[in-house]
Protein backbone atom coordinates (compact mmCIF):
# COMPACT_ATOMS: atom_id res chain seq x y z
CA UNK A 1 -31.61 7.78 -1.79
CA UNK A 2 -27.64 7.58 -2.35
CA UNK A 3 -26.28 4.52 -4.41
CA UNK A 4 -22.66 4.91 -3.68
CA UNK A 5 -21.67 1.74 -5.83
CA UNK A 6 -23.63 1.66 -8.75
CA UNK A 7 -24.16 -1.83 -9.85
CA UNK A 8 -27.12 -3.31 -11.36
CA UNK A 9 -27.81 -5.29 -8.03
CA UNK A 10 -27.87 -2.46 -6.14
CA UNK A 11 -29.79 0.25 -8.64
CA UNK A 12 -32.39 -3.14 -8.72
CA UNK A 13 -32.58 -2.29 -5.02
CA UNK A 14 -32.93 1.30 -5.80
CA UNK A 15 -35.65 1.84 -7.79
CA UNK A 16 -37.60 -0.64 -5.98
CA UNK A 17 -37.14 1.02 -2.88
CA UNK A 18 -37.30 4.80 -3.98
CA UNK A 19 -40.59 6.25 -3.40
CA UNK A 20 -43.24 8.54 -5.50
CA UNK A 21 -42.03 11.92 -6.18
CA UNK A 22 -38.27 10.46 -4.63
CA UNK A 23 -34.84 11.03 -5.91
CA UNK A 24 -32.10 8.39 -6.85
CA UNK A 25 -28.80 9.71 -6.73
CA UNK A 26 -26.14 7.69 -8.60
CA UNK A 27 -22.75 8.51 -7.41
CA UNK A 28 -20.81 4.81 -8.09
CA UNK A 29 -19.73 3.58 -11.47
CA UNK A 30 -19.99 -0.06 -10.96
CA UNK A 31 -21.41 -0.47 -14.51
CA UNK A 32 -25.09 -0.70 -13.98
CA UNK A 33 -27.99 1.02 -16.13
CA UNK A 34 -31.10 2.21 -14.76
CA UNK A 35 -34.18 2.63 -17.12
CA UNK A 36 -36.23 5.78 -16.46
CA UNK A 37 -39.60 7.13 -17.67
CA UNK A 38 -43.10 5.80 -17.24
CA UNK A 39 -43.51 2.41 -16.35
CA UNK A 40 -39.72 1.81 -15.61
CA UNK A 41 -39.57 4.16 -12.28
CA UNK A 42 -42.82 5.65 -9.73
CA UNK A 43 -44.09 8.53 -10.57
CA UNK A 44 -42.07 11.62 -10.26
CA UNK A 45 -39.02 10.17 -9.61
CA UNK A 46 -36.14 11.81 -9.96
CA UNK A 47 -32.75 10.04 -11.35
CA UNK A 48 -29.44 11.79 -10.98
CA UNK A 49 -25.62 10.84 -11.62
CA UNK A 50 -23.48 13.00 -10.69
CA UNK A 51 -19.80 12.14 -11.62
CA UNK A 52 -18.04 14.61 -9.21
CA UNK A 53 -18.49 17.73 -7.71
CA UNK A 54 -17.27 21.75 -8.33
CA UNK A 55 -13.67 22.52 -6.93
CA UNK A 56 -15.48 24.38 -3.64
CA UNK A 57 -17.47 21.56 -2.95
CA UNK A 58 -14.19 19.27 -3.33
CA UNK A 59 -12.58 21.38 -0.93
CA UNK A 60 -15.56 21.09 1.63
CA UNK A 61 -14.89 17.52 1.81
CA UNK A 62 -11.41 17.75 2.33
CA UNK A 63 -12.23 19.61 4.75
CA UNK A 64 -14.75 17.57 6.36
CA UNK A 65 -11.88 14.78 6.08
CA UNK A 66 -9.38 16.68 7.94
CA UNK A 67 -11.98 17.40 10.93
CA UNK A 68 -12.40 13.43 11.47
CA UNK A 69 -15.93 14.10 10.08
CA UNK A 70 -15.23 11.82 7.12
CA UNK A 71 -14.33 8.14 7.45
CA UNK A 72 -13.66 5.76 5.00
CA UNK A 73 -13.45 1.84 5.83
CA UNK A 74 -11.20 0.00 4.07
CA UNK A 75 -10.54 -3.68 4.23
CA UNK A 76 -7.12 -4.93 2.14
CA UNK A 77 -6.18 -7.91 0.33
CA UNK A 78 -2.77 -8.96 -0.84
CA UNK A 79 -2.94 -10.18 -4.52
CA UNK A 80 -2.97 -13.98 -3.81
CA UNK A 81 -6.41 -12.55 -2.04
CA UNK A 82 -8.08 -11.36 -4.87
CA UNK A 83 -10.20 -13.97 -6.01
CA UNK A 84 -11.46 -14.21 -2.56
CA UNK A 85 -11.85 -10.61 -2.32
CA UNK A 86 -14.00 -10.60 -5.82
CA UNK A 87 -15.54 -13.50 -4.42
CA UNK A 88 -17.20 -12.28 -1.32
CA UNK A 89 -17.74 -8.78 -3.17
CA UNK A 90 -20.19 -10.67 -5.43
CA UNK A 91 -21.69 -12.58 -2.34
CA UNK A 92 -22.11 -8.98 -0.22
CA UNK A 93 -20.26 -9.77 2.15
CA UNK A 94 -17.56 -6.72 2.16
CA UNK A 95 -19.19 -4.38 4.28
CA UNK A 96 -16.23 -1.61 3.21
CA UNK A 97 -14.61 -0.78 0.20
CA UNK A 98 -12.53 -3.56 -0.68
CA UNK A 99 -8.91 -2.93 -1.73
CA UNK A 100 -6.57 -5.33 -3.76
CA UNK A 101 -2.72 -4.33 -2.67
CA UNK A 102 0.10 -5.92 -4.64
C-alpha cells in the first residue's frame, strides 16, 4: 500500500486498511506520524518511508515521464484562491495535486 501524501488522515486510513504480513509505504511528507510495533499495526507489517530514490532510479522516471507513461494532474489556483484551495484540500475534495500560483 502507497500513501503518496502522508497526512495523519490518510496514514489513519493506512494502517487500518493494510493487511497481516502487508507493507505501508510512506512516500508524502504531509506531517503525519504513524506508530509501529505490537498493538499499534497487524502483525508483520511492514512500515517504510522512503524520502527519494538512487540517481538510476531518478532517471527511470524521467524516463517513464518522457514516454507519456507518467502523468501528473494538476489543478491551479491564483492566490486570491488559496483559502478555497486549503479549504477543499481539508474537505477531500481535490482529487489532484493542488497548486497555489501567484
Amino acid at each position: 500500500m502507497f500513501d503518496f501524501v502522508g497526512a495523519q488522515p490518510t496514514l489513519d486510513i493506512a494502517r487500518e486498511a493494510a493487511a497481516i504480513d502487508g507493507i505501508i509505504q510512506i512516500v508524502g511528507i504531509g506531517g503525519g506520524v504513524l506508530p509501529t510495533g505490537f498493538f499499534s499495526t497487524p502483525f508483520g507489517m511492514a512500515v517504510q518511508a522512503p524520502y527519494w530514490g538512487s540517481r538510476s532510479e531518478l532517471m527511470e522516471v524521467l524516463e517513464l515521464a518522457r514516454n507519456g507513461l507518467v502523468t501528473v494532474h494538476v489543478e491551479e489556483f491564483t492566490l486570491d484562491q488559496s483559502p478555497k484551495a486549503y479549504a477543499r484540500l481539508h474537505a477531500g475534495t481535490i482529487r489532484s495535486r493542488g497548486v497555489v500560483v501567484p
